[in-house]
N, C-alpha and C. Protein backbone atom coordinates (compact mmCIF):
# COMPACT_ATOMS: atom_id res chain seq x y z
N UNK A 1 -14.06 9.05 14.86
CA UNK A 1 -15.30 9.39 14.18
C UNK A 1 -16.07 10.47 14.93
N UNK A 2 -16.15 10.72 16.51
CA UNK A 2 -16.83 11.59 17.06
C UNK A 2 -16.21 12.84 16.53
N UNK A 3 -15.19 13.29 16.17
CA UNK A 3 -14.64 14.96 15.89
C UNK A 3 -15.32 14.79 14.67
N UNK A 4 -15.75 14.09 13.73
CA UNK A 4 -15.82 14.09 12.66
C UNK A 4 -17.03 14.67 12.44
N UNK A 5 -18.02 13.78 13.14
CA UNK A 5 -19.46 13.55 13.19
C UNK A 5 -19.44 15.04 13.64
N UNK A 6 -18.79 15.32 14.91
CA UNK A 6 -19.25 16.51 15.88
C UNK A 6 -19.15 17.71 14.48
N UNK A 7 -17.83 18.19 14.27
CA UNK A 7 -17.81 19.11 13.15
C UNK A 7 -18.53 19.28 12.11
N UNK A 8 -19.06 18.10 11.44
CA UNK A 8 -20.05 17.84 10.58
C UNK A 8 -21.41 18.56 10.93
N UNK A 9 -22.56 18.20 12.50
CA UNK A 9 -22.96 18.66 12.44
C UNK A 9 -22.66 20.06 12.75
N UNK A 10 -21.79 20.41 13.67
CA UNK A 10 -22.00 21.96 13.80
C UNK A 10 -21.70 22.89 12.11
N UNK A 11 -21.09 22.34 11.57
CA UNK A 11 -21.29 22.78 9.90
C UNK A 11 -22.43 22.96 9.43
N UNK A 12 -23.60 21.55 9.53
CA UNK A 12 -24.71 22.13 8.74
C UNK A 12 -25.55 22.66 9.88
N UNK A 13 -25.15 22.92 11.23
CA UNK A 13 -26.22 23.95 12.10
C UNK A 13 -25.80 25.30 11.89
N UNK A 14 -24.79 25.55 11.67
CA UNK A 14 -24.10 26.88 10.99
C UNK A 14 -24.84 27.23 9.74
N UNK A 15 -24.79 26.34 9.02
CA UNK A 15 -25.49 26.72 7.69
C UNK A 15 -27.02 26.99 7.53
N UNK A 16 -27.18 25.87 8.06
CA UNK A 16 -29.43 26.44 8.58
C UNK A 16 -29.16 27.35 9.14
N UNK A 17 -28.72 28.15 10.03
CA UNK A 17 -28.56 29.26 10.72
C UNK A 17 -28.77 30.28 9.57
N UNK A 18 -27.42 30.13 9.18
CA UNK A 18 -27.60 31.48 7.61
C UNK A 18 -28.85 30.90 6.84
N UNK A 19 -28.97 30.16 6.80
CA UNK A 19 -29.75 29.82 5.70
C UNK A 19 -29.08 29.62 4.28
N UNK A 20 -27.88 28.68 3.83
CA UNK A 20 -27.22 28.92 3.26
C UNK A 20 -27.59 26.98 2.97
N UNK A 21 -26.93 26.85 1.91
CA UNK A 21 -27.22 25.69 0.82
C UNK A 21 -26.24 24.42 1.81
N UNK A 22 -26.71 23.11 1.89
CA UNK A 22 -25.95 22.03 2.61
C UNK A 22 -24.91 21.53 1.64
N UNK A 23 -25.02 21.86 0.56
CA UNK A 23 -24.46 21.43 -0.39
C UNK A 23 -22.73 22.41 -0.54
N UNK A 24 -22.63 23.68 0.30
CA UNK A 24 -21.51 24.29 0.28
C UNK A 24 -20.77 24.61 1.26
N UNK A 25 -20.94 23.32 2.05
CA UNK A 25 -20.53 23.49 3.57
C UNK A 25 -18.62 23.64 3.45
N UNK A 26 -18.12 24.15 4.78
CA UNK A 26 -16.78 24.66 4.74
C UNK A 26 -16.07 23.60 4.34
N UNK A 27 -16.14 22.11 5.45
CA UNK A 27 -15.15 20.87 5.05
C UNK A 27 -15.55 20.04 4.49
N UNK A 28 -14.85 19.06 3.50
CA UNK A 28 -15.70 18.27 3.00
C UNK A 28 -14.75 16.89 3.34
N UNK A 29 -15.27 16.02 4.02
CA UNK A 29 -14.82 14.94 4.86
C UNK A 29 -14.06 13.81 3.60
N UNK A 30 -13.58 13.13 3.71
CA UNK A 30 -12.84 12.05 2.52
C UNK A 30 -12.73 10.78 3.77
N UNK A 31 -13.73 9.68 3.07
CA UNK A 31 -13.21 8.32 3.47
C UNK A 31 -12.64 7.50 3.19
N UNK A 32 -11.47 7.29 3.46
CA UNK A 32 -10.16 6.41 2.57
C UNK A 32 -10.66 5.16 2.57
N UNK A 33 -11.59 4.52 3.33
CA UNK A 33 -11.99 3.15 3.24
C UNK A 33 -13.25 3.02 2.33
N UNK A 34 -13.71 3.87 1.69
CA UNK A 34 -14.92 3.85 1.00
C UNK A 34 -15.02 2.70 0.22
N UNK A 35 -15.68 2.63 -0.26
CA UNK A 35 -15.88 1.20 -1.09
C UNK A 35 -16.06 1.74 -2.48
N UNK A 36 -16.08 2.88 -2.52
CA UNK A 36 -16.12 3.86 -4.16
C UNK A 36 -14.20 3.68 -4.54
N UNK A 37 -13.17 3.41 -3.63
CA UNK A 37 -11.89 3.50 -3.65
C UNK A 37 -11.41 5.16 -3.32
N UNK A 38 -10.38 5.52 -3.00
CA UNK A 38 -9.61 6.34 -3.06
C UNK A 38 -8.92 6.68 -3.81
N UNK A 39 -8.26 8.07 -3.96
CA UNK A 39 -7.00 7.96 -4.81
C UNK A 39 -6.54 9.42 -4.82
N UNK A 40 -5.20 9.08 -3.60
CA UNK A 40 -4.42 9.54 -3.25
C UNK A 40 -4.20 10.99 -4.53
N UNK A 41 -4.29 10.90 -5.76
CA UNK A 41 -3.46 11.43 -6.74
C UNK A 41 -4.18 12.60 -6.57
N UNK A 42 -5.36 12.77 -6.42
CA UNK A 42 -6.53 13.88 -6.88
C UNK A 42 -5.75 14.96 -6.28
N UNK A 43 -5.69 16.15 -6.44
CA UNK A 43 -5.29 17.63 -5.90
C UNK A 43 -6.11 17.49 -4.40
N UNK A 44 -7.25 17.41 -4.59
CA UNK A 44 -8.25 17.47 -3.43
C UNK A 44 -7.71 16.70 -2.09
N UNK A 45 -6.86 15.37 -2.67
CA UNK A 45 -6.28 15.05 -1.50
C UNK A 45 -4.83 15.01 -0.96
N UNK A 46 -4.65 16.10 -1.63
CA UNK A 46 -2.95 16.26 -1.42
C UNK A 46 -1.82 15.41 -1.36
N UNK A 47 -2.52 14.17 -1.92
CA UNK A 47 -1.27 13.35 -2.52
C UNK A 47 -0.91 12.23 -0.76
N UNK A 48 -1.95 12.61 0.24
CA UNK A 48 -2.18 11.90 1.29
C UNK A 48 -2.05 10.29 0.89
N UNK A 49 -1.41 9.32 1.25
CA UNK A 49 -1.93 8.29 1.10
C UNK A 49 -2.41 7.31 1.96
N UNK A 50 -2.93 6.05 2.03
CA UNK A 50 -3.39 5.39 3.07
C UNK A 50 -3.19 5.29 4.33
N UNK A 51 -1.66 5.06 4.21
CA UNK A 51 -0.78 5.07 5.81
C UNK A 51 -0.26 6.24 6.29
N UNK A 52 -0.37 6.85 5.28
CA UNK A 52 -0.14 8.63 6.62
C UNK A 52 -1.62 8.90 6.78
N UNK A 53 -2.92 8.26 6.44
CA UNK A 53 -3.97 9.07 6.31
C UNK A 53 -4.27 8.18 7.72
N UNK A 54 -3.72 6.75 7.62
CA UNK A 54 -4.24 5.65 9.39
C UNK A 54 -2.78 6.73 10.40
N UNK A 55 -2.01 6.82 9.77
CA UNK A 55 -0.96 7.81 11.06
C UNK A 55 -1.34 8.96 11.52
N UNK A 56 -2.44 9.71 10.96
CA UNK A 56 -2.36 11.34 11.60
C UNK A 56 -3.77 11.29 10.51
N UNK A 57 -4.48 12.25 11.68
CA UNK A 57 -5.54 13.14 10.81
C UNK A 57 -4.76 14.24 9.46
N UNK A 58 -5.17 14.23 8.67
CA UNK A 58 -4.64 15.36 7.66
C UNK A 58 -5.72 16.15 6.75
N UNK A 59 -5.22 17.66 6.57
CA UNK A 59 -6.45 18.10 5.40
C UNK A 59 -5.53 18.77 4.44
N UNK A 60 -6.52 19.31 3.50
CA UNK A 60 -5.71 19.33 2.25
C UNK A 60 -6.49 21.21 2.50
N UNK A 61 -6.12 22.19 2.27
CA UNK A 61 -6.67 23.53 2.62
C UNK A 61 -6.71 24.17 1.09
N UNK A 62 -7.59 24.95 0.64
CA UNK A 62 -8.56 25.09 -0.05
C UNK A 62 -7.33 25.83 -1.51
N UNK A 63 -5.72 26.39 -0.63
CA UNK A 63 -4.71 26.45 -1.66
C UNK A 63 -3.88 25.86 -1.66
N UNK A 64 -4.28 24.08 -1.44
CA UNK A 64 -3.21 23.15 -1.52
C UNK A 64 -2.55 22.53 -0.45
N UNK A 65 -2.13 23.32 0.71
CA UNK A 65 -1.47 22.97 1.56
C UNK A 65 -1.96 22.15 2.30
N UNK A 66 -0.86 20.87 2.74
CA UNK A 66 -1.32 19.67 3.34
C UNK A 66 -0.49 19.95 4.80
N UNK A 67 -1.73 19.58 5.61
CA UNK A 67 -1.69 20.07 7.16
C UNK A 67 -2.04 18.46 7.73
N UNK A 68 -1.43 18.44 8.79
CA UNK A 68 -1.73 17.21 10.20
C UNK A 68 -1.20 17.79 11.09
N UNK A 69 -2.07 16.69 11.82
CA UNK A 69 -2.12 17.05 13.70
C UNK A 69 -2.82 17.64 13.59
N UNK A 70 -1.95 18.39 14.80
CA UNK A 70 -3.10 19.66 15.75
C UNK A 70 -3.37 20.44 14.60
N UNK A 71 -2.39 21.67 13.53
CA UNK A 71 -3.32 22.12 12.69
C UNK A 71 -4.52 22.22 12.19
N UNK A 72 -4.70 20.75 12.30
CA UNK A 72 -6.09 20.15 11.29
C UNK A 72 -7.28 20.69 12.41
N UNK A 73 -7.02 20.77 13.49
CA UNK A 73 -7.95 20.48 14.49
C UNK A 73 -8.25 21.93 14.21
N UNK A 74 -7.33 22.75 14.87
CA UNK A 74 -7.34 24.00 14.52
C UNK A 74 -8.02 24.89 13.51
N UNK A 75 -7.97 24.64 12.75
CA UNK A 75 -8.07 24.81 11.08
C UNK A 75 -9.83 24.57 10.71
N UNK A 76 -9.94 23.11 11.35
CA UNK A 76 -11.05 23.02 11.06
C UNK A 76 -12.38 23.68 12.19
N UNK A 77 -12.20 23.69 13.57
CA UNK A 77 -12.75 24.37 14.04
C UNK A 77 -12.64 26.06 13.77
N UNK A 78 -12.05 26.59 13.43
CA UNK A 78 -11.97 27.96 13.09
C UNK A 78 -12.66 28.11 11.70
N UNK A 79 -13.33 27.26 10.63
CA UNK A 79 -14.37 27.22 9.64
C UNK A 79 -15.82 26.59 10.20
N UNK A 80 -15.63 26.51 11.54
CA UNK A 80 -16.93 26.28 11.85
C UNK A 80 -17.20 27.28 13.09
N UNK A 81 -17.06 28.27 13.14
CA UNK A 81 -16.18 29.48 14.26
C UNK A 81 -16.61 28.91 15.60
N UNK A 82 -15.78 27.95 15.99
CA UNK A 82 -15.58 27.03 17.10
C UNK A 82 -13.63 27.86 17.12
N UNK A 83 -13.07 28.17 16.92
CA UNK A 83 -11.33 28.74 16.67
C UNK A 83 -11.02 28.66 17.92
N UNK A 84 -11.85 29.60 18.58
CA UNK A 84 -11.45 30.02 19.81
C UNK A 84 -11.19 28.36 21.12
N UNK A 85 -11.51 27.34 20.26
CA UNK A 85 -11.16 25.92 21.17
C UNK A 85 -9.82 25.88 21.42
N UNK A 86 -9.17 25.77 19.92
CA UNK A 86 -7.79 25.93 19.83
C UNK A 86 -6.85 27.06 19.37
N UNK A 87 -7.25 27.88 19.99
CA UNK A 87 -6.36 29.33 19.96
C UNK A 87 -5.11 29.15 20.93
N UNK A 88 -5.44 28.14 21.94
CA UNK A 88 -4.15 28.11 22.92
C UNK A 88 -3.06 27.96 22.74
N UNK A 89 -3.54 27.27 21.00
CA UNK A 89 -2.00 26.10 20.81
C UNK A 89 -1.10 27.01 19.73
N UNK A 90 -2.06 28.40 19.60
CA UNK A 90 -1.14 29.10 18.85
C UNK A 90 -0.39 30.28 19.69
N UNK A 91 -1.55 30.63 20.58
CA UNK A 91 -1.78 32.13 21.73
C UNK A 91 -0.22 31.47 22.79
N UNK A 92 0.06 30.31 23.11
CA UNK A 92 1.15 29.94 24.09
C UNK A 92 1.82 28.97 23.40
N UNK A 93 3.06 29.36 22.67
CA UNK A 93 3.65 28.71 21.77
C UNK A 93 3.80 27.04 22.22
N UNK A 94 4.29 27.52 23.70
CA UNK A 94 4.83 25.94 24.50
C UNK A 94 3.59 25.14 24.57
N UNK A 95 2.59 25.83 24.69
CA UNK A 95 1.13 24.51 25.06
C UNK A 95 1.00 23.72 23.58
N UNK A 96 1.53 24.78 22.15
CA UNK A 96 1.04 24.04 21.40
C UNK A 96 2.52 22.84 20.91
N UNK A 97 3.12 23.05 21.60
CA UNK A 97 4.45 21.87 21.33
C UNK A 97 3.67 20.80 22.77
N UNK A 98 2.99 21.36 23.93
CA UNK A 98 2.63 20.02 24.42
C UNK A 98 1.46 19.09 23.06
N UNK A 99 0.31 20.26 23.24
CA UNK A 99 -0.38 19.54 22.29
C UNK A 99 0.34 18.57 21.13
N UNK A 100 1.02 19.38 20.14
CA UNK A 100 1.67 17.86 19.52
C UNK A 100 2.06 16.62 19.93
N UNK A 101 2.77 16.70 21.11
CA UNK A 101 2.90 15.88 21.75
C UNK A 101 1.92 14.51 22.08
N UNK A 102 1.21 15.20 22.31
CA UNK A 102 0.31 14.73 23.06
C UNK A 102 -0.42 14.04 21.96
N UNK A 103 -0.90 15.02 20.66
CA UNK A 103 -1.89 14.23 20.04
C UNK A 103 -1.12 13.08 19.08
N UNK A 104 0.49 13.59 18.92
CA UNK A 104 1.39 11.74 18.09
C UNK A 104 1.11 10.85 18.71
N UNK A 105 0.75 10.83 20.42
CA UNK A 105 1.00 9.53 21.26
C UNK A 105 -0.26 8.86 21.01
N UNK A 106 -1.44 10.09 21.05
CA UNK A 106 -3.10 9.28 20.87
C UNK A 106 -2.87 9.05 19.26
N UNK A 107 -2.34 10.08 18.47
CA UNK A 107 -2.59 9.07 17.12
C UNK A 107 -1.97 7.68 16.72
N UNK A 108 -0.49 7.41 17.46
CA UNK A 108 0.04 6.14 17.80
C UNK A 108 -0.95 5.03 18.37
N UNK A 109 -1.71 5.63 18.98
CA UNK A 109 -2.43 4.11 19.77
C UNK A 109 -3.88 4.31 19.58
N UNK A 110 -4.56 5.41 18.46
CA UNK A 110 -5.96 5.56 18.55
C UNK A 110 -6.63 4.31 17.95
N UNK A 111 -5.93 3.36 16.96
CA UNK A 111 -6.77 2.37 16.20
C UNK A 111 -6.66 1.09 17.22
N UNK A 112 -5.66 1.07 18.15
CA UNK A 112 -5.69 -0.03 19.08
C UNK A 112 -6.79 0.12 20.34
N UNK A 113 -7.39 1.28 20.07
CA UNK A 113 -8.63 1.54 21.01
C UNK A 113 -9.83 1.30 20.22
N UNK A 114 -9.50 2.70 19.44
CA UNK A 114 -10.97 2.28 18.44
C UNK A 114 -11.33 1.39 17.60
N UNK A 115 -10.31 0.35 16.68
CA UNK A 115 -10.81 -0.58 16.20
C UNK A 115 -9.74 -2.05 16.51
N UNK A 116 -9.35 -1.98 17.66
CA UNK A 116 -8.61 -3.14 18.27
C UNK A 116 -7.66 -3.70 17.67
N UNK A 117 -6.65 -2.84 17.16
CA UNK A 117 -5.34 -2.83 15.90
C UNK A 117 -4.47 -2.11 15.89
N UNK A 118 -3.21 -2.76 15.70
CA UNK A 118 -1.99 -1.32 16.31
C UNK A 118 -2.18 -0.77 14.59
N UNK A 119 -2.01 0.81 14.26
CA UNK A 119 -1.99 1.38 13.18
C UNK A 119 -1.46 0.84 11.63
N UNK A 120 -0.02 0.14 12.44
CA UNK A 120 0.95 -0.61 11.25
C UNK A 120 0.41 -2.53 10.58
N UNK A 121 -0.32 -2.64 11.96
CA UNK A 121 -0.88 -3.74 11.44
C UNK A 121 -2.16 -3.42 10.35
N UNK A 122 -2.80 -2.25 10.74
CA UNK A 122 -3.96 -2.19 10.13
C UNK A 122 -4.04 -1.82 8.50
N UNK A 123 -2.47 -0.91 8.42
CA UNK A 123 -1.45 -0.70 6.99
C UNK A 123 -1.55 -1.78 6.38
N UNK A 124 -0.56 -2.83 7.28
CA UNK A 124 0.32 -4.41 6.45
C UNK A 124 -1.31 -5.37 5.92
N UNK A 125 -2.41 -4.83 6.72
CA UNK A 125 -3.37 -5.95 5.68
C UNK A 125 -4.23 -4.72 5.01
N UNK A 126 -4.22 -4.12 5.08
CA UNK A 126 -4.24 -3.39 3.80
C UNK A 126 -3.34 -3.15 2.33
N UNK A 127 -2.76 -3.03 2.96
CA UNK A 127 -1.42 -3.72 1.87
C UNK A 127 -1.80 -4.94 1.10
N UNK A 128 -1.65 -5.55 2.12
CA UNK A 128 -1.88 -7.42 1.73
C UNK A 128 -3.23 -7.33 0.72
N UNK A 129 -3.88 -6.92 1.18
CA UNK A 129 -5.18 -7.25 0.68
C UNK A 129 -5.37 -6.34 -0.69
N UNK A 130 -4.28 -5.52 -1.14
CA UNK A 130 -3.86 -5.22 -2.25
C UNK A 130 -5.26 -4.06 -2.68
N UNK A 131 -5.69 -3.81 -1.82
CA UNK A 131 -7.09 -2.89 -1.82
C UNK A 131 -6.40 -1.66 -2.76
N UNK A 132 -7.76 -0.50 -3.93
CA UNK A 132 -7.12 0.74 -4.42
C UNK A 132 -6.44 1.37 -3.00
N UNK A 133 -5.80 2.31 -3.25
CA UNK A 133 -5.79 3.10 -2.59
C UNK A 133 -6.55 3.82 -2.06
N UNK A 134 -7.53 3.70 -1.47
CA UNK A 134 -8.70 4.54 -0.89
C UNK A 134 -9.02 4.52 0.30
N UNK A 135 -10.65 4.79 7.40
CA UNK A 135 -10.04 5.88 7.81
C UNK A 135 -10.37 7.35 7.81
N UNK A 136 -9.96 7.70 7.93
CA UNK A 136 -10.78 9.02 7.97
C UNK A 136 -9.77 10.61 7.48
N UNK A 137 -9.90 11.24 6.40
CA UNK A 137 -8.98 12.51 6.14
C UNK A 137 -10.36 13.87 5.99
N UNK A 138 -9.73 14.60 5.96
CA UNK A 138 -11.01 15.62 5.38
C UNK A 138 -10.23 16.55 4.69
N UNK A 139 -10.14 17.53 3.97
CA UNK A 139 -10.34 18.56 3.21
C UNK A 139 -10.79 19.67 4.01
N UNK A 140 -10.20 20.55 4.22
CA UNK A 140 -10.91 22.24 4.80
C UNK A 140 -10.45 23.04 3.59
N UNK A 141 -11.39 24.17 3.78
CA UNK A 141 -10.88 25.59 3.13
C UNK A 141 -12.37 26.06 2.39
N UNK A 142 -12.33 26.43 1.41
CA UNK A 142 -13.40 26.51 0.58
C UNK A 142 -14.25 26.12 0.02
N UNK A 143 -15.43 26.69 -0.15
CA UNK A 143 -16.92 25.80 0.42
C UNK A 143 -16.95 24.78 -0.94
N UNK A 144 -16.58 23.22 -0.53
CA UNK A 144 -17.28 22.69 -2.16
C UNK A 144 -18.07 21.93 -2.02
N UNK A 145 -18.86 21.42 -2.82
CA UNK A 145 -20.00 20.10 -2.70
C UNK A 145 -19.16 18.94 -2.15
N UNK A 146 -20.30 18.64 -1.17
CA UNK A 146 -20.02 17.03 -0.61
C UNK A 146 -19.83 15.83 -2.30
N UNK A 147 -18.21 15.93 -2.64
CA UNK A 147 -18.01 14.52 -3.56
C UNK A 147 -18.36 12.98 -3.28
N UNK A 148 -18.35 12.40 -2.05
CA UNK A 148 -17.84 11.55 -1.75
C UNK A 148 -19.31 10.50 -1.66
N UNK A 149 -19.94 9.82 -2.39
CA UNK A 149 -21.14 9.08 -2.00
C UNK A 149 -21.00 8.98 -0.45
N UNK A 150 -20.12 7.71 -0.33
CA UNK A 150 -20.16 7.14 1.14
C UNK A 150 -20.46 7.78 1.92
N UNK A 151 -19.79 9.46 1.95
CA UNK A 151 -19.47 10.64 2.95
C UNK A 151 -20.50 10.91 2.88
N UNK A 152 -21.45 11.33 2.06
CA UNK A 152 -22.73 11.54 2.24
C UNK A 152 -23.97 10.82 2.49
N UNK A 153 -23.76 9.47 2.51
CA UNK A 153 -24.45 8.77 3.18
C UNK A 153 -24.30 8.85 4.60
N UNK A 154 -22.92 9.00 5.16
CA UNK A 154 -22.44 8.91 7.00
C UNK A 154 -22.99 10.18 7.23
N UNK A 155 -22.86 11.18 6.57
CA UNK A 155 -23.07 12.43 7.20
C UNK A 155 -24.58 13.21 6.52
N UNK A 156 -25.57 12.39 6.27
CA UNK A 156 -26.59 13.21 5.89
C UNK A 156 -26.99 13.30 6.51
N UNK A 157 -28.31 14.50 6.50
CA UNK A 157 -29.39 14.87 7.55
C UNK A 157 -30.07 13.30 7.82
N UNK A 158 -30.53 13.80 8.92
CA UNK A 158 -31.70 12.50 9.48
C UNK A 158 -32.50 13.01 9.81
């Protein structure tokens, strides 16, 4: 949730900056656990579904293409011109094969930190519990309105 939150605001401090509408910010965040449901099918979410969305960050880019991992990271700091964070992983081919590396092993074990659950368990009762299809994904590319109630409740101004 902190990359999330963090990108979020530097999005709408970017935007007060220009002076430009909150309503057309670059990414627009998707919460698969919302209580509005999900659904995988929409274009907007590239056909992502629950358990690749708990396995890997993923975004859906503004002509379709569905990106995870490091990409995403990439991708999305360079619409908030933060780029230059992860330029390394493109600028030194080999750093960005460590980076992958590196970020499968934290996405393997990030829910057994952050919400005290190995990833596959957190799938199988979701499953079980026969929930829509609807964690955390976002969307980059082109500026659209915040859809998502929930998302805009987590991420409004205060």
């Amino acid at each position: 949730r902190w990359e999330v939150e963090f990108l979020d605001s530097v999005q709408k401090s970017n935007q007060q900056q220009q002076q430009q509408s909150l309503n057309t910010l670059p990414i627009r965040f998707t919460d698969l656990e919302s209580t509005n449901g999900y659904d995988s099918t929409l274009p907007s979410n590239g056909g992502i579904t629950y358990a690749q969305g708990m396995k890997s960050f993923h975004a859906v880019t503004s002509d379709g293409r569905v990106l995870h991992g490091v990409p995403v990271f990439r991708e999305a700091y360079e619409l908030v011109e933060l780029g230059w964070l992860w330029n390394w992983t493109v600028d030194a081919p080999w750093m960005g094969k460590v980076a992958n590396v590196f970020y499968d092993l934290f996405a393997r074990y990030r829910t057994d930190i952050t919400r005290g659950s190995p990833v596959l368990e957190l799938i199988r009762q979701y499953e079980e519990e026969g929930r829509t299809e609807a964690v955390l994904s976002f969307s980059v590319g082109e500026k659209k309105d915040v859809s998502c109630r929930s998302c805009e409740e987590k991420f409004a101004d205060t």
